[in-house]
PDB file of N, CA and C in Angstrom:
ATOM      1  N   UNK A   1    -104.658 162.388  72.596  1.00  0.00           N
ATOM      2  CA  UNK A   1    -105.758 162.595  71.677  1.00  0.00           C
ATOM      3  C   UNK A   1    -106.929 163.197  72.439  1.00  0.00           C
ATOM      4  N   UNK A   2    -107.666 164.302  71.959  1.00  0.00           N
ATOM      5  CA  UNK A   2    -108.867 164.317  72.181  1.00  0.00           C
ATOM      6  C   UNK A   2    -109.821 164.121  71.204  1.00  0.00           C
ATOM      7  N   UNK A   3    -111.082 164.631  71.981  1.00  0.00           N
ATOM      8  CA  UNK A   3    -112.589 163.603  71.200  1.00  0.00           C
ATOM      9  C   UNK A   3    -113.620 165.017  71.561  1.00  0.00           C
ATOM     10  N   UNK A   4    -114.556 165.375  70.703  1.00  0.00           N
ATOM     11  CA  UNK A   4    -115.599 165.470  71.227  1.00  0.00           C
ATOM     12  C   UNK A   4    -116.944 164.988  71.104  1.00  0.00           C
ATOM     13  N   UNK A   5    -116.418 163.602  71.350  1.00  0.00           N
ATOM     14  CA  UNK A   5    -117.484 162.476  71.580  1.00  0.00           C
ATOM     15  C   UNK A   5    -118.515 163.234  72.353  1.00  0.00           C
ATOM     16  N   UNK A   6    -118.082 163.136  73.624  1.00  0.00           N
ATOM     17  CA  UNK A   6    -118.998 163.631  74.495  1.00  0.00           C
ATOM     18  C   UNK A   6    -120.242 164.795  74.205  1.00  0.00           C
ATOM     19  N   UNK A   7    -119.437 165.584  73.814  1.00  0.00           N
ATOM     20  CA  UNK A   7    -120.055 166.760  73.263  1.00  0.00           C
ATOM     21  C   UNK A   7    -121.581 166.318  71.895  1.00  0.00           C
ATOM     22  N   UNK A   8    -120.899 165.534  70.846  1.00  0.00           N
ATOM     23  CA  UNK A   8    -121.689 165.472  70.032  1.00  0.00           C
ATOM     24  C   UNK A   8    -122.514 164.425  70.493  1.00  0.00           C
ATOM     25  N   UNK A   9    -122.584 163.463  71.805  1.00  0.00           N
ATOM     26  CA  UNK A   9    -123.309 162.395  72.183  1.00  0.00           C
ATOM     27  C   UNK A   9    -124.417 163.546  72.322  1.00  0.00           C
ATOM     28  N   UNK A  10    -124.088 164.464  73.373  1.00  0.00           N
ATOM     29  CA  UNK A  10    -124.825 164.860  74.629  1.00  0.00           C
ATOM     30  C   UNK A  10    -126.043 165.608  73.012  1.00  0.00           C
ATOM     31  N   UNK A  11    -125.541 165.889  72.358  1.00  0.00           N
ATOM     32  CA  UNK A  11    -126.731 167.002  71.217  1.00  0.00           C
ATOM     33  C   UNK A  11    -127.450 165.483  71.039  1.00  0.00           C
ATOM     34  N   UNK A  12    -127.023 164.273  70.833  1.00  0.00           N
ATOM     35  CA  UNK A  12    -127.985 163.420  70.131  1.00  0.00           C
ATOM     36  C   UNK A  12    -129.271 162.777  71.364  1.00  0.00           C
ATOM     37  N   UNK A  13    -128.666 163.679  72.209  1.00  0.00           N
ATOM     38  CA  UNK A  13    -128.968 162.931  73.775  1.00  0.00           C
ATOM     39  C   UNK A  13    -128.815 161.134  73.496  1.00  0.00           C
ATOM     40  N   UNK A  14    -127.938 160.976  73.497  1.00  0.00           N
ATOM     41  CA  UNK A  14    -127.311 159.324  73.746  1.00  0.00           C
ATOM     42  C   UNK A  14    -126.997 159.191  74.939  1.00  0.00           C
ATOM     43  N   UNK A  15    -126.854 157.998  75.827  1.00  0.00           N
ATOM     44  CA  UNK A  15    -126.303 157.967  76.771  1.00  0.00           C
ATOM     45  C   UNK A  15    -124.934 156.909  76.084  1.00  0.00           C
ATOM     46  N   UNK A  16    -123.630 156.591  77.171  1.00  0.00           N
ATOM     47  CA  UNK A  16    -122.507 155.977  76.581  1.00  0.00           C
ATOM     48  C   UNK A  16    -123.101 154.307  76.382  1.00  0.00           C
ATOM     49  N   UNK A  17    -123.873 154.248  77.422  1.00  0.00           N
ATOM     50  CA  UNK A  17    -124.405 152.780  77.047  1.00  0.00           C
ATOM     51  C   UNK A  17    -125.060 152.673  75.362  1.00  0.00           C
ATOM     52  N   UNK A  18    -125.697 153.548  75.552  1.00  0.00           N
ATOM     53  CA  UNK A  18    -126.709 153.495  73.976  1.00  0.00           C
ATOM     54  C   UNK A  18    -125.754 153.887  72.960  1.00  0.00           C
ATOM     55  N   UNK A  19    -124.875 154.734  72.606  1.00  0.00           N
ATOM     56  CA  UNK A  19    -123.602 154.774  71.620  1.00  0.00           C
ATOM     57  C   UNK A  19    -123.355 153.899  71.628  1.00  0.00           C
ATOM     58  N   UNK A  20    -122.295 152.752  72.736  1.00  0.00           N
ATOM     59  CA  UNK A  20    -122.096 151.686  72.267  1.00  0.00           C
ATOM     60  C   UNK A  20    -122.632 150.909  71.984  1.00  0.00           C
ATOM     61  N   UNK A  21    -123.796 150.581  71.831  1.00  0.00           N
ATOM     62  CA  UNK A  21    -124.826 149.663  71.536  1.00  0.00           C
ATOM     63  C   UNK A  21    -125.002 149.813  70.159  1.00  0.00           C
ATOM     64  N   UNK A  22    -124.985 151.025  69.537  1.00  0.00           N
ATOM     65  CA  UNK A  22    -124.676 151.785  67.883  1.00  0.00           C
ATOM     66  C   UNK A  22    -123.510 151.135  67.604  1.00  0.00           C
ATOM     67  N   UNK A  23    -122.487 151.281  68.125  1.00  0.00           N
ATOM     68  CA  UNK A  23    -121.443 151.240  67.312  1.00  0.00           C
ATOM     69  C   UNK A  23    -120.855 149.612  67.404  1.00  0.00           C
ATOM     70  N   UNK A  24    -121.340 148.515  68.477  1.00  0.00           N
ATOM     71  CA  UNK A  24    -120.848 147.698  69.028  1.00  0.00           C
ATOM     72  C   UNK A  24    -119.890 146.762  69.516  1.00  0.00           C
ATOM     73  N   UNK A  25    -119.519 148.247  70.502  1.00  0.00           N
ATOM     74  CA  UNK A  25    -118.885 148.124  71.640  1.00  0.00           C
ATOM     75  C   UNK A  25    -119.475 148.039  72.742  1.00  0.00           C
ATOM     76  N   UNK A  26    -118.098 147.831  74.166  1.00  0.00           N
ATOM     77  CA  UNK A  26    -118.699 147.748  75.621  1.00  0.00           C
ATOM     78  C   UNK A  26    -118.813 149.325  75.189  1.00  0.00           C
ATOM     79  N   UNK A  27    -119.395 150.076  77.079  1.00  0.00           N
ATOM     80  CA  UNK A  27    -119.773 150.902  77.550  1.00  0.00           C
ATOM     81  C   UNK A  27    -118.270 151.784  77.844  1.00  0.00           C
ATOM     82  N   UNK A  28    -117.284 150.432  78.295  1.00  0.00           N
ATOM     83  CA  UNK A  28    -115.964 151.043  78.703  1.00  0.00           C
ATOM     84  C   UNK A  28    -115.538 151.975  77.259  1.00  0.00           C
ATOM     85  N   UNK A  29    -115.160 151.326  76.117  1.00  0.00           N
ATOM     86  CA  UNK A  29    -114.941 151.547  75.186  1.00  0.00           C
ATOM     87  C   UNK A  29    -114.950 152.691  75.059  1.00  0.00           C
ATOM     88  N   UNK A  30    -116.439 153.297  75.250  1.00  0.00           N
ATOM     89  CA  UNK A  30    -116.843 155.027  75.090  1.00  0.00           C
ATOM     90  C   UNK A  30    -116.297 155.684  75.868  1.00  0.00           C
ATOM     91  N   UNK A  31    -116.244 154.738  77.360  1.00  0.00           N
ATOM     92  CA  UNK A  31    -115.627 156.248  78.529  1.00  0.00           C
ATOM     93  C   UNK A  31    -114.139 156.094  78.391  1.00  0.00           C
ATOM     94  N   UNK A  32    -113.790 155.346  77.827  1.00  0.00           N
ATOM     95  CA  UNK A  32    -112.486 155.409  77.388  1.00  0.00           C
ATOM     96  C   UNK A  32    -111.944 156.535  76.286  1.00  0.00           C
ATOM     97  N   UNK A  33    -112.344 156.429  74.632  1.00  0.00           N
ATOM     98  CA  UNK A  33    -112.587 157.067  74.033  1.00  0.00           C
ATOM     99  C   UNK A  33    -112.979 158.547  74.427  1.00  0.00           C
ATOM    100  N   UNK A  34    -113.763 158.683  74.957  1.00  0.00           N
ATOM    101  CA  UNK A  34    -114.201 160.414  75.607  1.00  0.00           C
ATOM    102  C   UNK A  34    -113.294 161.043  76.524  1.00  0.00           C
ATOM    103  N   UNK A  35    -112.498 159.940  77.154  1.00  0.00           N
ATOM    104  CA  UNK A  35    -111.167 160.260  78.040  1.00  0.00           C
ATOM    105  C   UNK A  35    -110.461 160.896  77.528  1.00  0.00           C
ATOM    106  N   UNK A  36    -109.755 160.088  76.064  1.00  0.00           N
ATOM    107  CA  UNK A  36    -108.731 160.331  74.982  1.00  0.00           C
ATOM    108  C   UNK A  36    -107.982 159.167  75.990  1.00  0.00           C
ATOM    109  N   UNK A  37    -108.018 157.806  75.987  1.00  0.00           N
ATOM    110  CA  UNK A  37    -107.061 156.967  76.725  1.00  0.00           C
ATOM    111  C   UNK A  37    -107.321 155.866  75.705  1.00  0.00           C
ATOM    112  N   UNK A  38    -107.971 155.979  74.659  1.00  0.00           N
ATOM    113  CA  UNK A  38    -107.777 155.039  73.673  1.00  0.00           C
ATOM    114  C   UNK A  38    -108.367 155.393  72.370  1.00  0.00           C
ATOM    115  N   UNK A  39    -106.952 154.741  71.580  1.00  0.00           N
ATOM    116  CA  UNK A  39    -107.120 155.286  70.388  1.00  0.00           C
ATOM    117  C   UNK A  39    -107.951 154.123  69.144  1.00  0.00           C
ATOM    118  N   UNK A  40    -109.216 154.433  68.418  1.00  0.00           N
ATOM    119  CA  UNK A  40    -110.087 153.935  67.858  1.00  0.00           C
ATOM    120  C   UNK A  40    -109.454 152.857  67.063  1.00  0.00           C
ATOM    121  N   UNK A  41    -109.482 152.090  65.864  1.00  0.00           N
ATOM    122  CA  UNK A  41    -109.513 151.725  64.975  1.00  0.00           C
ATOM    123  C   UNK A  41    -109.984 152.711  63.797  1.00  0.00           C
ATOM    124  N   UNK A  42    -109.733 153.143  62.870  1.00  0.00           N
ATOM    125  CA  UNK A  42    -110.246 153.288  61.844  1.00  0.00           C
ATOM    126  C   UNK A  42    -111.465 152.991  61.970  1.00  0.00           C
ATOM    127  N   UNK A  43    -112.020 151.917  61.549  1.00  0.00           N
ATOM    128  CA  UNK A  43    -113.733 151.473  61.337  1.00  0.00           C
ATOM    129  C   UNK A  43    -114.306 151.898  62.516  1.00  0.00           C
ATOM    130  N   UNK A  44    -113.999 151.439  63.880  1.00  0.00           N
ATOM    131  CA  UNK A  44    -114.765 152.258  65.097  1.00  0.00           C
ATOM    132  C   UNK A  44    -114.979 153.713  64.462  1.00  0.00           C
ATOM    133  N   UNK A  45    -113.842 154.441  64.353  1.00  0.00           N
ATOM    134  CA  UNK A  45    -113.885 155.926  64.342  1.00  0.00           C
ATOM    135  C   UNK A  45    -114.973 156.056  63.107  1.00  0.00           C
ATOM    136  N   UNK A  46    -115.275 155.479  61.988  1.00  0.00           N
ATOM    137  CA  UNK A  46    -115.587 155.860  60.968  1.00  0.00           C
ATOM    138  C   UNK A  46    -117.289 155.602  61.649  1.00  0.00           C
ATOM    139  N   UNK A  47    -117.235 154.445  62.437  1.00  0.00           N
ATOM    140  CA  UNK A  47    -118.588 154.079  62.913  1.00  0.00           C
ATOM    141  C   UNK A  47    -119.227 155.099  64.108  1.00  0.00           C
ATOM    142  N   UNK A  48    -118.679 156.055  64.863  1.00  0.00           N
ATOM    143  CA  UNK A  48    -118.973 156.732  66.128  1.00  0.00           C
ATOM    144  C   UNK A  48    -119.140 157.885  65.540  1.00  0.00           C
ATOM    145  N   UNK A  49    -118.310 158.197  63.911  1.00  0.00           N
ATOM    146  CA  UNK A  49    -118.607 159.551  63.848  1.00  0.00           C
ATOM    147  C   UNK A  49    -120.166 159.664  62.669  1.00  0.00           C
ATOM    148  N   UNK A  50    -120.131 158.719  62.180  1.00  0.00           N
ATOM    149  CA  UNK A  50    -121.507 158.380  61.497  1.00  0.00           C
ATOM    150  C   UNK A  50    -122.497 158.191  62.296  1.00  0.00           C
ATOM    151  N   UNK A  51    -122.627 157.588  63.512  1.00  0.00           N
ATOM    152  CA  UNK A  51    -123.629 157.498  64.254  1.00  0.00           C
ATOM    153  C   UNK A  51    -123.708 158.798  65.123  1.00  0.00           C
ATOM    154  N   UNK A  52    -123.013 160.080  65.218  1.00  0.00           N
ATOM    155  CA  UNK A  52    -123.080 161.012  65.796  1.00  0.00           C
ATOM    156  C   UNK A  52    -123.276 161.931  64.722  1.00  0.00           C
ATOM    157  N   UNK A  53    -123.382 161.531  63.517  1.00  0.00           N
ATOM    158  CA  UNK A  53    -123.879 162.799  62.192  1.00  0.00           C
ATOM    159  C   UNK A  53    -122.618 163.864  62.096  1.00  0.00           C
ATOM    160  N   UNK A  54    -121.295 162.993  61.912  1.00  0.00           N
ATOM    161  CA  UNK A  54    -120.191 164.312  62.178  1.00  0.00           C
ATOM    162  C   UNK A  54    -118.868 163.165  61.360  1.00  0.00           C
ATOM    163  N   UNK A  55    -118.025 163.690  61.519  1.00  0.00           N
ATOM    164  CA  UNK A  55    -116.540 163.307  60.520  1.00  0.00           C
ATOM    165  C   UNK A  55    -115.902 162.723  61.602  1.00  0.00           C
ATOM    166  N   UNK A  56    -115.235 162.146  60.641  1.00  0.00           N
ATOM    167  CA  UNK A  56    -113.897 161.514  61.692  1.00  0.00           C
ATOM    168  C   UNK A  56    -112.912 162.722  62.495  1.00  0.00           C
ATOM    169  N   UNK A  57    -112.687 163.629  61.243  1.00  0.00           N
ATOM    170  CA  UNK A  57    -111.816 164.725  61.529  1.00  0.00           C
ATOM    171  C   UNK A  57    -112.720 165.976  62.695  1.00  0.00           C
ATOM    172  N   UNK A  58    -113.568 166.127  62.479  1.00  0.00           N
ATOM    173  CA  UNK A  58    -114.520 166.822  63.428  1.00  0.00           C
ATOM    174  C   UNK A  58    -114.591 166.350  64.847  1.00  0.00           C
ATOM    175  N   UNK A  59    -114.190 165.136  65.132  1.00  0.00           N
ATOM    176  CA  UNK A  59    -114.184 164.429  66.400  1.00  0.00           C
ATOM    177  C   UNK A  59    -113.701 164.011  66.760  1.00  0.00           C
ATOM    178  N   UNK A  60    -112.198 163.906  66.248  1.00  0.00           N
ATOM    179  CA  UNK A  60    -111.364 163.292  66.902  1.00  0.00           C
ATOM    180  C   UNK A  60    -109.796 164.598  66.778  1.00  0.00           C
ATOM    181  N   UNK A  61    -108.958 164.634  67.809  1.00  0.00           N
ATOM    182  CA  UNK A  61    -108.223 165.662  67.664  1.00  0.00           C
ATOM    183  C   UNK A  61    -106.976 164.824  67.793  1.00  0.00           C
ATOM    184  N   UNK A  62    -106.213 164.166  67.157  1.00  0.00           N
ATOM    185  CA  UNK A  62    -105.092 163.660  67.028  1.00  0.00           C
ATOM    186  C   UNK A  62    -103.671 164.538  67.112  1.00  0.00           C
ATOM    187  N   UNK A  63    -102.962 164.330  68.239  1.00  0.00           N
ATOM    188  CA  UNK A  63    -101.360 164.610  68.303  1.00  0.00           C
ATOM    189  C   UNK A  63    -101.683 165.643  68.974  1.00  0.00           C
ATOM    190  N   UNK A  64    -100.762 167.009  68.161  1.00  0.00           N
ATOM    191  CA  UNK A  64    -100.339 168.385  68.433  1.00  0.00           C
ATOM    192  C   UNK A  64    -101.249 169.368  67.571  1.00  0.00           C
ATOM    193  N   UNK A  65    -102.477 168.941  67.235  1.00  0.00           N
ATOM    194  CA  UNK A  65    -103.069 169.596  66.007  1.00  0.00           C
ATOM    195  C   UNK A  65    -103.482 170.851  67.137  1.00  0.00           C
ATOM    196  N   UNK A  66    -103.280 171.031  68.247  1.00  0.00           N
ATOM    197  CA  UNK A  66    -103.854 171.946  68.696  1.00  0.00           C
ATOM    198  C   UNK A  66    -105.302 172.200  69.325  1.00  0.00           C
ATOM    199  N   UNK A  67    -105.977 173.710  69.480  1.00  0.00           N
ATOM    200  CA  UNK A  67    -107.502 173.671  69.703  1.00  0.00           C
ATOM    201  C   UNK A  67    -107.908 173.810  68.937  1.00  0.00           C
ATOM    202  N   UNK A  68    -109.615 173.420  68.798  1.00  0.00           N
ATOM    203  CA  UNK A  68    -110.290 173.433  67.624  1.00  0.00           C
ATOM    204  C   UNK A  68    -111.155 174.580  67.686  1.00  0.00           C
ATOM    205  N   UNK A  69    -112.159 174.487  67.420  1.00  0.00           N
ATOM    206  CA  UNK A  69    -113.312 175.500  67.117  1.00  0.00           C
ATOM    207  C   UNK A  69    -114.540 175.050  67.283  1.00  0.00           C
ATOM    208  N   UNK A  70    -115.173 175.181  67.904  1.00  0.00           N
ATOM    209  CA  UNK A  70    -116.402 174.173  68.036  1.00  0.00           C
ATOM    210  C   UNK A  70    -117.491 175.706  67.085  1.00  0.00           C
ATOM    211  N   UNK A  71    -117.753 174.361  66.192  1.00  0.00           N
ATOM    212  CA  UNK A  71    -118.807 175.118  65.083  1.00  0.00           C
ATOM    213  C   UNK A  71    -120.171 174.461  65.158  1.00  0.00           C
ATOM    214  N   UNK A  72    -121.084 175.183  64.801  1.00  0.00           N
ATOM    215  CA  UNK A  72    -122.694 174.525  64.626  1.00  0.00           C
ATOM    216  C   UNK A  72    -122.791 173.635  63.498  1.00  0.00           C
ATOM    217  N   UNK A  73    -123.141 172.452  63.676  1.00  0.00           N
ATOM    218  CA  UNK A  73    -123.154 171.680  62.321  1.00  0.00           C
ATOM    219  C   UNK A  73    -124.915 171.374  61.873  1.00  0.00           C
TER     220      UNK A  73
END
């Protein structure tokens, strides 16, 4: 899986401590997640991509879907 957690943190200027503190989780959680070495829950995902102003599907790249497109939102 990939994520572009990272990416949409860095526009909100969040640091991983302060995301998880949003979403409440540890710190690991995020650098995990931004890895792609763990895969969310549903409600996490629904919660990281709301607190980053973006979709579930926008941020998270599941399987073989390929590359994406990074668009201006």
């Amino acid at each position: 899986m990939q994520t572009r957690i990272k990416e949409f943190r860095a526009k909100r200027a969040l640091t991983q401590a302060e995301l998880a503190d949003l979403v409440g989780v540890r710190r690991e959680t995020i650098v995990f997640l931004e890895a792609g070495k763990y895969n969310p829950s549903l409600r996490l995902a629904h919660q990281v991509a709301k607190e980053l102003g973006t979709t579930i599907d926008t941020l998270f790249i599941f399987g073989d879907e390929g590359h994406y497109t990074v668009t201006e939102e």
